[in-house]
N, C-alpha and C. Protein backbone atom coordinates (compact mmCIF):
# COMPACT_ATOMS: atom_id res chain seq x y z
N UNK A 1 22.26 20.95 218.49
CA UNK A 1 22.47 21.96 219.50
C UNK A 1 21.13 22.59 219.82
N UNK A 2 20.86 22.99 221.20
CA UNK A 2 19.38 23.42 221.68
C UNK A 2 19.80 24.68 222.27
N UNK A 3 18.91 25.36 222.31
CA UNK A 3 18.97 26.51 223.54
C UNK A 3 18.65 26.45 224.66
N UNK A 4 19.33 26.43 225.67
CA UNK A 4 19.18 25.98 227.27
C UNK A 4 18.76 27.52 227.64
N UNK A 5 19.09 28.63 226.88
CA UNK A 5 18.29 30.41 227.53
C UNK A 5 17.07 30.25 227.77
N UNK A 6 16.08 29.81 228.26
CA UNK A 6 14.83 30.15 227.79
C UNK A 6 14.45 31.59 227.19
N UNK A 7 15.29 32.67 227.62
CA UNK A 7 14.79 33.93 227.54
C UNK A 7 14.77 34.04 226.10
N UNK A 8 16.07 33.60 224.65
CA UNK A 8 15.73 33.88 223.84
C UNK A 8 14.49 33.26 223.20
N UNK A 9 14.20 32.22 223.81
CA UNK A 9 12.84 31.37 222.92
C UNK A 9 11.26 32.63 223.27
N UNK A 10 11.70 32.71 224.44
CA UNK A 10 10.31 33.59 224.89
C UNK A 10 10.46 34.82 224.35
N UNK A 11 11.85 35.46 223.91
CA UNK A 11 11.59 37.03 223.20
C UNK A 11 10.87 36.86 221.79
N UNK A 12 11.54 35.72 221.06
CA UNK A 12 11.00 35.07 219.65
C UNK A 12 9.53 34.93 219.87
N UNK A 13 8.94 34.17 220.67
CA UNK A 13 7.64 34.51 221.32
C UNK A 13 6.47 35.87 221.35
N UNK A 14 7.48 36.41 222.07
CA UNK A 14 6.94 38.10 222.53
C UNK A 14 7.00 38.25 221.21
N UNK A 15 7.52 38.54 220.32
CA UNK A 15 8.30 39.21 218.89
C UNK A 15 7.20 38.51 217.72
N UNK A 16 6.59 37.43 218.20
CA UNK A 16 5.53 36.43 217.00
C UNK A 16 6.50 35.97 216.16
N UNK A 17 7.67 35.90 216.23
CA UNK A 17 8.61 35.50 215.71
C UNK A 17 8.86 33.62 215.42
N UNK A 18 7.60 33.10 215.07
CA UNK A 18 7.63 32.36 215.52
C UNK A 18 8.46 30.60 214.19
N UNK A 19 8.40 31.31 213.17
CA UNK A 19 9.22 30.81 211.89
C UNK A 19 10.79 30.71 212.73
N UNK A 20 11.05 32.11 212.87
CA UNK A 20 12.41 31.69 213.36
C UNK A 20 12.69 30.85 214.69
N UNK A 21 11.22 30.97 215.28
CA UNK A 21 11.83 29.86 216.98
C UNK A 21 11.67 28.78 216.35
N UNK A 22 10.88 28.23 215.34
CA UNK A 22 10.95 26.54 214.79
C UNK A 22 12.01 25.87 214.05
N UNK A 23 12.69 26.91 213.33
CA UNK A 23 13.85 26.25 213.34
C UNK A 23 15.10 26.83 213.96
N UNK A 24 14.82 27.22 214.80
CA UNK A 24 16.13 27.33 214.98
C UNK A 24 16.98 26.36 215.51
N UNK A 25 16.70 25.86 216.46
CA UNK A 25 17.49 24.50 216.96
C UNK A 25 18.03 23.69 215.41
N UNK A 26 17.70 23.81 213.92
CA UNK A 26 18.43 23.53 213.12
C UNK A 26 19.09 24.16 212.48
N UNK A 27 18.90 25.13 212.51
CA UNK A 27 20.11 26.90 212.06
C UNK A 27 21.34 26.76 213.01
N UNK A 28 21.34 26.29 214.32
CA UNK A 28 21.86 26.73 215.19
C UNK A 28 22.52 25.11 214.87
N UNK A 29 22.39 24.19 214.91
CA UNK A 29 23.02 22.91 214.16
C UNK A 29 23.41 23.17 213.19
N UNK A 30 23.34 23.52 212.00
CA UNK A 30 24.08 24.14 210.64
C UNK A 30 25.30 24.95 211.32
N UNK A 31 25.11 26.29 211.93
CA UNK A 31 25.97 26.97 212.26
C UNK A 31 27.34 26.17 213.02
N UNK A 32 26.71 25.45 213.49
CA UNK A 32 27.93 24.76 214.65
C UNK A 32 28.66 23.59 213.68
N UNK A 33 28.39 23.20 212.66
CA UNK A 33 28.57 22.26 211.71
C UNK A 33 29.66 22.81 210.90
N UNK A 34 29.59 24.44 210.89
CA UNK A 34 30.26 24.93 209.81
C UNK A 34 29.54 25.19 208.79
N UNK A 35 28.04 24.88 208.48
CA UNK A 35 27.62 25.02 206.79
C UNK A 35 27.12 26.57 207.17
N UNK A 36 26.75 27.22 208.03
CA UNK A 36 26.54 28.79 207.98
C UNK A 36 27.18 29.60 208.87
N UNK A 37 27.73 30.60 208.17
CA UNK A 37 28.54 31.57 208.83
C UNK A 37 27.20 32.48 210.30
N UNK A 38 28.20 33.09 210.30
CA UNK A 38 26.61 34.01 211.49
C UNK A 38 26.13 35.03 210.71
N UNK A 39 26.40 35.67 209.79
CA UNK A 39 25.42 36.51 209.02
C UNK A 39 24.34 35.58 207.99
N UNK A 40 25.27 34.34 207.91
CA UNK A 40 24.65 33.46 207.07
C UNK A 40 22.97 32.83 207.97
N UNK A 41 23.13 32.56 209.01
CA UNK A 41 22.65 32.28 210.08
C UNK A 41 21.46 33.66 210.65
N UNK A 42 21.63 34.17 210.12
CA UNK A 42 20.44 35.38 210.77
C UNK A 42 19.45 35.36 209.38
N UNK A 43 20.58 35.47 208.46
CA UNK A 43 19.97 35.90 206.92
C UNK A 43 18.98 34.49 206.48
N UNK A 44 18.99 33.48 207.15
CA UNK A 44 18.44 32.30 207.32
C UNK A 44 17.57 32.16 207.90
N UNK A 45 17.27 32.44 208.88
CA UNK A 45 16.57 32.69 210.23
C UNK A 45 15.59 33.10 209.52
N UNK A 46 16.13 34.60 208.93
CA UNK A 46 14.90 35.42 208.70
C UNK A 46 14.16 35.33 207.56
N UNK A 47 14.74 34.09 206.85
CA UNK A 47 14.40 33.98 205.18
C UNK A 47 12.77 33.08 206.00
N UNK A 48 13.62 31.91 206.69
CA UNK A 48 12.09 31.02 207.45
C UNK A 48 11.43 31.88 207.77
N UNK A 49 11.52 33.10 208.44
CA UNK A 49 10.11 33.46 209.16
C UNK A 49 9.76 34.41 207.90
N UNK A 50 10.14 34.75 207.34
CA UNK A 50 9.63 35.26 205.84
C UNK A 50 8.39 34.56 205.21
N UNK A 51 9.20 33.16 205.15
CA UNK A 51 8.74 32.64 204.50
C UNK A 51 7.41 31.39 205.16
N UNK A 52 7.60 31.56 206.59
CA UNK A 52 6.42 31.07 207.73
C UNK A 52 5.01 32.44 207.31
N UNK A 53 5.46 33.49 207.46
CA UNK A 53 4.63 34.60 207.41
C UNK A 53 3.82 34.63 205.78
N UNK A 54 4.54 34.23 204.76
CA UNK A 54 3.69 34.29 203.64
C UNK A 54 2.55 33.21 203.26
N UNK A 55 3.21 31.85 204.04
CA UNK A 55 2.24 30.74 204.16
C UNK A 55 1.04 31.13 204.98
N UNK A 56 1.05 32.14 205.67
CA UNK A 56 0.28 31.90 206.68
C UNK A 56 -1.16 33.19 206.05
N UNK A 57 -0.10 34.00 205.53
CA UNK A 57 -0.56 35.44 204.64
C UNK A 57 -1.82 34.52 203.68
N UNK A 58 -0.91 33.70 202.43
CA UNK A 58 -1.60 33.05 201.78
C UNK A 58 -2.71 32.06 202.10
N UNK A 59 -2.36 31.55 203.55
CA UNK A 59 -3.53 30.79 203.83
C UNK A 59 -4.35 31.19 204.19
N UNK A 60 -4.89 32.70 205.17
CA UNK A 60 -5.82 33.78 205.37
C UNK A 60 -6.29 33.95 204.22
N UNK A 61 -5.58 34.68 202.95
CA UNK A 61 -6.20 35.00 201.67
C UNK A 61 -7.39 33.93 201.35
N UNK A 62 -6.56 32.92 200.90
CA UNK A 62 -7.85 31.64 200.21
C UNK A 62 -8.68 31.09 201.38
N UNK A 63 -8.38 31.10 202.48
CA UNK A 63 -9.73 31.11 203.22
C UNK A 63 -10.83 32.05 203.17
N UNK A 64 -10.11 33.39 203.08
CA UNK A 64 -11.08 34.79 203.36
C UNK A 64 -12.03 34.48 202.21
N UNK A 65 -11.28 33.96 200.71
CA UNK A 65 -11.56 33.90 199.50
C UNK A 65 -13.16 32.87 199.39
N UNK A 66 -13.09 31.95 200.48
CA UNK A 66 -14.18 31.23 200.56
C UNK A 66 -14.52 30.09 199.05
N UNK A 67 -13.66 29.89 198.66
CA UNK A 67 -13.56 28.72 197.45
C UNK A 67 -14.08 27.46 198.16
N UNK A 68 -14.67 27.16 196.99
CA UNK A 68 -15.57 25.89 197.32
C UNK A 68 -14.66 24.05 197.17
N UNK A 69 -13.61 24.70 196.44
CA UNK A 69 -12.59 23.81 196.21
C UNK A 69 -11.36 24.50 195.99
N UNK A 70 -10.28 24.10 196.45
CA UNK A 70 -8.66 24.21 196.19
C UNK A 70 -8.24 23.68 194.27
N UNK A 71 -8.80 24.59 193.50
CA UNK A 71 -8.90 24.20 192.30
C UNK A 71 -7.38 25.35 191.84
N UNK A 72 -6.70 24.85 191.31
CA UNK A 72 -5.71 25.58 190.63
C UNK A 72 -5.07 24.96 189.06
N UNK A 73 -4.61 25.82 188.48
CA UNK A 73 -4.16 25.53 187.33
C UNK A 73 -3.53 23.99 187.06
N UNK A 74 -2.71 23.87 188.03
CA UNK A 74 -1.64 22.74 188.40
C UNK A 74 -2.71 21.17 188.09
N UNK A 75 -4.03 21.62 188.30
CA UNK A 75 -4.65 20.56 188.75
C UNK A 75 -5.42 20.45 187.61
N UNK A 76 -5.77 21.48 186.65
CA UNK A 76 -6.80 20.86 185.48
C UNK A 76 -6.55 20.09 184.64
N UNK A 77 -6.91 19.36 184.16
CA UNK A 77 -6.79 18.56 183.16
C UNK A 77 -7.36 19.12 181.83
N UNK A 78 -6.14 20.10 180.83
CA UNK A 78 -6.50 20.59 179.56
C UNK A 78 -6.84 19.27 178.96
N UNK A 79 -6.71 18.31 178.73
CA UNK A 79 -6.72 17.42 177.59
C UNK A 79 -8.46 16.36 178.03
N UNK A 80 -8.78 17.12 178.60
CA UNK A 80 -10.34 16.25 179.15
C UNK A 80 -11.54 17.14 178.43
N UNK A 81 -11.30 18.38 177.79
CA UNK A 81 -11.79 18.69 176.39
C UNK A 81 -11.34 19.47 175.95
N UNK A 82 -10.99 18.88 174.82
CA UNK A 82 -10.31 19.47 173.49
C UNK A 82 -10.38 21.19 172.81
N UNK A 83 -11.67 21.15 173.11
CA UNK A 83 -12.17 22.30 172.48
C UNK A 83 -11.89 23.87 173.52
N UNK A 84 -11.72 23.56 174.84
CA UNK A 84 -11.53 24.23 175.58
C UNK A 84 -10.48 24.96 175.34
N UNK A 85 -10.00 26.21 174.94
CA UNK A 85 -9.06 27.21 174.56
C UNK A 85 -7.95 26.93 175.37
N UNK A 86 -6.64 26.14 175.32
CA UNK A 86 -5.52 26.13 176.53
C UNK A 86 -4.82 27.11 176.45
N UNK A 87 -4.16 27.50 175.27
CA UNK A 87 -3.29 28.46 175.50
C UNK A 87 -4.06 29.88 175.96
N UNK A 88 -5.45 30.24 176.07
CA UNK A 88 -6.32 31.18 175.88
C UNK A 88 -5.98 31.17 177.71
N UNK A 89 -6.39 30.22 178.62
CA UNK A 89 -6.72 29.58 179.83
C UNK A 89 -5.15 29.91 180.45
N UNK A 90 -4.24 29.79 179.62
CA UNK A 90 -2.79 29.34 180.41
C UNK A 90 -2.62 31.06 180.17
N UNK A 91 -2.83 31.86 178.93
CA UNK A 91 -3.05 33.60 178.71
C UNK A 91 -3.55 34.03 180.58
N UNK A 92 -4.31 33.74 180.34
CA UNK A 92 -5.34 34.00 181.27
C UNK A 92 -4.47 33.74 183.03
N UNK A 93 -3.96 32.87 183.12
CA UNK A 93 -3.14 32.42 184.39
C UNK A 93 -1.75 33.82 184.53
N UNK A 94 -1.84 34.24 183.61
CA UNK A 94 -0.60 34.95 183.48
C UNK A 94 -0.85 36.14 184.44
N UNK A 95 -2.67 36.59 184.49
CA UNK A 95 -2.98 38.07 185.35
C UNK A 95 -2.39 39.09 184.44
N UNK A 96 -2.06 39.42 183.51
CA UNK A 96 -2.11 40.39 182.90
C UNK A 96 -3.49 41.12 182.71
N UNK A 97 -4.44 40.36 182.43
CA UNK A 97 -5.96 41.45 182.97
C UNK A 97 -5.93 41.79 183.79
N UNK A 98 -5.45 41.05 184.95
CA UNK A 98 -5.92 42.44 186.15
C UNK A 98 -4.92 43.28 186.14
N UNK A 99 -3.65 43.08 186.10
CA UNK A 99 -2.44 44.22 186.30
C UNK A 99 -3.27 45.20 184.76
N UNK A 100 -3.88 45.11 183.85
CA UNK A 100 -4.71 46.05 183.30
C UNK A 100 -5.89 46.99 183.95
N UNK A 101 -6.09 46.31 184.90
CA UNK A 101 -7.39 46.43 185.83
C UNK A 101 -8.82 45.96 184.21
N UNK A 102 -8.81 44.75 184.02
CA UNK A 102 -9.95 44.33 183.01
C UNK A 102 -10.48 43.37 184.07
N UNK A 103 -11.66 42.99 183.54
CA UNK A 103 -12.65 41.59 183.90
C UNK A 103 -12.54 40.84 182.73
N UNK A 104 -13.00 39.74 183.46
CA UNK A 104 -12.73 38.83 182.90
C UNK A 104 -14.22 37.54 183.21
N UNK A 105 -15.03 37.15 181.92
CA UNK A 105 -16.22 36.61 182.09
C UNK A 105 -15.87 35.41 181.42
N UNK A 106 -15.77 34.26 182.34
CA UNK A 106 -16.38 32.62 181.90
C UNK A 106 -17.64 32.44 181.50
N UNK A 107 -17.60 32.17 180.17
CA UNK A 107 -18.91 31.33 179.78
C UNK A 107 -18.52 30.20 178.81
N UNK A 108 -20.04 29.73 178.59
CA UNK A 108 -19.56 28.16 178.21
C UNK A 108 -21.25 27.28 178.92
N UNK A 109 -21.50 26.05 178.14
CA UNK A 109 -21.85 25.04 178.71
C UNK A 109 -21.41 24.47 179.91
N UNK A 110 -22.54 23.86 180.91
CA UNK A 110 -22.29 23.20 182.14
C UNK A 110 -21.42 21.88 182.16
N UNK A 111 -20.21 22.11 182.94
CA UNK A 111 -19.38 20.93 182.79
C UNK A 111 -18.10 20.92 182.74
N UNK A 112 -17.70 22.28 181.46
CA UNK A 112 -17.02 21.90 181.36
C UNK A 112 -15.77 22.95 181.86
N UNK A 113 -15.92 23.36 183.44
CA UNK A 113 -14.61 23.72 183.91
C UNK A 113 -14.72 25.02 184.24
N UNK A 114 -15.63 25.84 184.23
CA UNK A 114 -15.95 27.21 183.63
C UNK A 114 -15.00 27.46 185.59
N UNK A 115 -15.83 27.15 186.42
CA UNK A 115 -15.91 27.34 188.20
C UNK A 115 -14.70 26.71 188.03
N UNK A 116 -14.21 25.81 187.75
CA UNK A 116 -12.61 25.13 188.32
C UNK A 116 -11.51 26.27 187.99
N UNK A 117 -11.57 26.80 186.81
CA UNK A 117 -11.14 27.93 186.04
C UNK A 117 -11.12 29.38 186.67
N UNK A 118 -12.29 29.65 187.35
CA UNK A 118 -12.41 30.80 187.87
C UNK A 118 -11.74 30.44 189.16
N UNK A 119 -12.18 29.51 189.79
CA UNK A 119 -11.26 29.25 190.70
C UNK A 119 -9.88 29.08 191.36
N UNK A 120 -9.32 28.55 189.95
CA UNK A 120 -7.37 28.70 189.52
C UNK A 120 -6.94 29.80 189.38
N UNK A 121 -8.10 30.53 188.77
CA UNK A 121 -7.37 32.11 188.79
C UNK A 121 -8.01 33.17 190.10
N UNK A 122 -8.91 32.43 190.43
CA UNK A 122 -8.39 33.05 191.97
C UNK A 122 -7.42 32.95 193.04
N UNK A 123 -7.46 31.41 192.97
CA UNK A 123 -6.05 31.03 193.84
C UNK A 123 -4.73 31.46 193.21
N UNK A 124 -4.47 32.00 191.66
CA UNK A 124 -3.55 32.41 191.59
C UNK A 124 -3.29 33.78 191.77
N UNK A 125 -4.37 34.59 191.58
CA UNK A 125 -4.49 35.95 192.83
C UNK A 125 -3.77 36.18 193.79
N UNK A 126 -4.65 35.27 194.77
CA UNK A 126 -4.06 35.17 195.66
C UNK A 126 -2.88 34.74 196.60
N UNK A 127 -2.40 33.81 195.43
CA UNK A 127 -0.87 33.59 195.61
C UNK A 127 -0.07 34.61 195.64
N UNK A 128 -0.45 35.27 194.25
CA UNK A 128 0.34 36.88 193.88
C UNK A 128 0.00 37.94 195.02
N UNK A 129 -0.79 37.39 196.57
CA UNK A 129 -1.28 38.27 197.26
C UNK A 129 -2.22 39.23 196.85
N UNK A 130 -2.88 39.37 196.29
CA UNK A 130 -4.06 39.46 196.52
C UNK A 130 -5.72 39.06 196.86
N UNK A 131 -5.97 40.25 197.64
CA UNK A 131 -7.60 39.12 198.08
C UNK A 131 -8.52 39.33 197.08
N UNK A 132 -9.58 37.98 197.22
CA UNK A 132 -10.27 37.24 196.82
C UNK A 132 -11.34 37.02 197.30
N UNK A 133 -12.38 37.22 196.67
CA UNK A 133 -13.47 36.53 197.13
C UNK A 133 -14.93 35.54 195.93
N UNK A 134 -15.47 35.02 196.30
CA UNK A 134 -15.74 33.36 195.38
C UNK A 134 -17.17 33.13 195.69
N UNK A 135 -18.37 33.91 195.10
CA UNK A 135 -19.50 33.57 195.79
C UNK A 135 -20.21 32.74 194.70
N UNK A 136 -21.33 32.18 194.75
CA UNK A 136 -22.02 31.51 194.07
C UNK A 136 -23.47 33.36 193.61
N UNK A 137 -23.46 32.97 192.30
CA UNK A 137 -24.61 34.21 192.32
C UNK A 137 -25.70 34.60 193.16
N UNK A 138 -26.36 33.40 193.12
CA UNK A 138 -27.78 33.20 194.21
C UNK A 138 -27.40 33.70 195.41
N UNK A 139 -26.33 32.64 196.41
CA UNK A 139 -25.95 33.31 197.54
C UNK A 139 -25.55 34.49 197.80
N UNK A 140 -25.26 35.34 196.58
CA UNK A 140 -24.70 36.82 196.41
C UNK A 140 -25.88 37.76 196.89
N UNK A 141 -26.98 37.12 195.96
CA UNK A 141 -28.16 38.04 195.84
C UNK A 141 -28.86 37.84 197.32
N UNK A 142 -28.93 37.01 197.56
CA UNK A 142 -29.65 36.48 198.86
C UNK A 142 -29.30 37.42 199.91
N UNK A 143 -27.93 36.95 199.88
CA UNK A 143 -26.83 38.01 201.07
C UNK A 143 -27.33 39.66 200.51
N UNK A 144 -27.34 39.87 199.98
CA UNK A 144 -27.46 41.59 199.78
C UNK A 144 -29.19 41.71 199.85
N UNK A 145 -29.99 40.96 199.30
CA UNK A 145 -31.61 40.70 199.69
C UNK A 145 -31.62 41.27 201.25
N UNK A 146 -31.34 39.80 201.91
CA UNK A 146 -31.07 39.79 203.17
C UNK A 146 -30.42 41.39 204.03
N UNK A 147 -29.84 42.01 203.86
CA UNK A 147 -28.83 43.73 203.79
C UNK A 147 -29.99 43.97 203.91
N UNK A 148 -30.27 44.15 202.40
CA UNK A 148 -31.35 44.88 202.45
C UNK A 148 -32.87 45.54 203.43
N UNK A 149 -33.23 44.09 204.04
CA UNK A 149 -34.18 43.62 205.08
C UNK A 149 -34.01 44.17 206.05
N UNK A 150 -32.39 43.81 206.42
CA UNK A 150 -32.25 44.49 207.82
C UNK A 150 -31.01 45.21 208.07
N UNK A 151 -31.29 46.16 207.08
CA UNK A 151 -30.19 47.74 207.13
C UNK A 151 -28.85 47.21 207.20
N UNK A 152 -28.63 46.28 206.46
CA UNK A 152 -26.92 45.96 206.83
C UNK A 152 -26.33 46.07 204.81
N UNK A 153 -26.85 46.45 203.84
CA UNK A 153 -26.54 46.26 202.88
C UNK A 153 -25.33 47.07 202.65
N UNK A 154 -25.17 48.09 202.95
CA UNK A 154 -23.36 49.15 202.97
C UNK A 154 -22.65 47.79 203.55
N UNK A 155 -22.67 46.93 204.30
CA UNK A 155 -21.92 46.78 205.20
C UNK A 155 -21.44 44.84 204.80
N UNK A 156 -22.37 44.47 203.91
CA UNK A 156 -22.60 43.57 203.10
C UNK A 156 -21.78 43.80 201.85
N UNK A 157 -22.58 44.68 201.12
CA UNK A 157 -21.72 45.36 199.95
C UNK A 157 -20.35 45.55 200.02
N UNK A 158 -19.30 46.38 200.88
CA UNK A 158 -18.56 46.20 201.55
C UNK A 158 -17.95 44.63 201.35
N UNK A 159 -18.40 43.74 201.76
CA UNK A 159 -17.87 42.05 201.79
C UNK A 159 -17.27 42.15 200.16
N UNK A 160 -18.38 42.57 199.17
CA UNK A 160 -18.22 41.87 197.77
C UNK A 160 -16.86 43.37 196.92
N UNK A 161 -17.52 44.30 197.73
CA UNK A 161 -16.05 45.13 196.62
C UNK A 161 -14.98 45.55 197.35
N UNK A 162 -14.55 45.38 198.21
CA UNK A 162 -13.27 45.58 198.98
C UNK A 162 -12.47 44.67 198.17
N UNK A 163 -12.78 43.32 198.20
CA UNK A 163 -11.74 42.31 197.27
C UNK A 163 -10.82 42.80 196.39
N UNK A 164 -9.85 42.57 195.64
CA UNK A 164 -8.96 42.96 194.29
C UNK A 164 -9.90 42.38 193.59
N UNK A 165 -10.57 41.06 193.26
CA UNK A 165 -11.12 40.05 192.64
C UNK A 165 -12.30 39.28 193.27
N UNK A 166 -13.24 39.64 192.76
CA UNK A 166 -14.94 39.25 193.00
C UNK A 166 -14.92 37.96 191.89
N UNK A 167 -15.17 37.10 192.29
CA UNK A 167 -15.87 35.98 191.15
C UNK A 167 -17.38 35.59 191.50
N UNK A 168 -18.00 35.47 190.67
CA UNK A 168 -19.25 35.25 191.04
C UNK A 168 -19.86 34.00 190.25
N UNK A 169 -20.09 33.11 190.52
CA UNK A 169 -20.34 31.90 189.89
C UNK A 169 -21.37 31.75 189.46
N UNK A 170 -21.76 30.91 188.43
CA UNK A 170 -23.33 30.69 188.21
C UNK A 170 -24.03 31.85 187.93
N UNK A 171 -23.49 32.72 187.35
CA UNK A 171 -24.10 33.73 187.06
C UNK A 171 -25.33 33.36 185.77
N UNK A 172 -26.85 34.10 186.33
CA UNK A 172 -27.59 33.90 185.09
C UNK A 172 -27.80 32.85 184.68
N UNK A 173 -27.64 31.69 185.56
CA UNK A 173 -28.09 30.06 185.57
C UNK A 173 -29.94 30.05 185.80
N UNK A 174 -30.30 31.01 186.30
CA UNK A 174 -31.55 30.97 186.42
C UNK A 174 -32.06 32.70 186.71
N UNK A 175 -33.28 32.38 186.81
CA UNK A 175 -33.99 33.63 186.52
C UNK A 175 -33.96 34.34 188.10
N UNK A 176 -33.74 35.10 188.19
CA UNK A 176 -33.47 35.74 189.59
C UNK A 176 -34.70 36.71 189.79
N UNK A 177 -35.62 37.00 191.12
CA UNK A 177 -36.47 38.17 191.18
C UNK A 177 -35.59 38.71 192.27
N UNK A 178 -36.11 40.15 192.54
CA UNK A 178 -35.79 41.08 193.53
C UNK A 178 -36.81 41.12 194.54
């Protein structure tokens, strides 16, 4: 079943409503089928554009977040070294530090996961909705150097602590001047 109104497609339109104009032509097939009542049928409607709006929420976040890779928990491979703390790592996925408001510092030898790690628990941040942001140290310093030069450092600064969650990578990999 389709909608021959145009007017309701274009209010859904006007409205950004736009979860519920994509499916509806299959809500509106369910309904006529019998599998949803009409409260069933709105309460549906609005679950999609709910749930259009958080994909879209979440996909702003980890872009804003600027990750260098789509690295998440789902994806590491604990058993590629041993020695690496899992249950410490899987602790850690839980966000109970931040709902503490604590930090939280990766260290370790090069290799083995430290950035994939910081990275899973940013994307899981930001799943939980909150923003994120993912710089490499150097480029941190550079960027606020740079502020500095030409009167934009409030406004720079600004970029790095507005976030819920600053990660800063590579920290102290090398000797930094001012």
């Amino acid at each position: 079943m389709t909608i021959h109104d145009p007017s309701l497609r274009a209010a859904l339109k006007t409205l950004k409503l736009t979860g519920m104009l994509d499916t509806l032509d299959a809500r509106l097939a369910q309904t006529r089928d019998g599998q949803l009542g009409h409260l069933e049928f709105l309460q549906v409607l609005c679950e999609d554009e709910i749930a259009r709006r958080e994909t879209a929420a979440l996909a702003r976040r980890v872009r804003k977040a600027k990750f260098e890779q789509q690295a998440t928990f789902e994806d590491f491979d604990f058993t590629a070294n041993p020695k690496l703390p899992a249950a410490m790592l899987r602790d850690l996925a839980a966000l109970r530090w931040l709902d503490a408001g604590e930090s939280v510092i990766l260290y370790g030898p090069v290799g083995v996961g430290k950035t994939h790690v910081a990275q899973a628990l940013g994307h899981h941040v930001a799943r939980r909705g909150g923003d994120v942001r993912f710089v490499k140290c150097s480029r941190m310093l550079a960027d606020l150097a740079g502020g500095h030069a030409d009167r934009t450092i409030g406004q720079r600064m600004r970029e790095y602590t507005r976030p819920l969650v600053l990660i800063i990578d590579d920290f102290a990999m090398r000797e930094h001047t001012t």
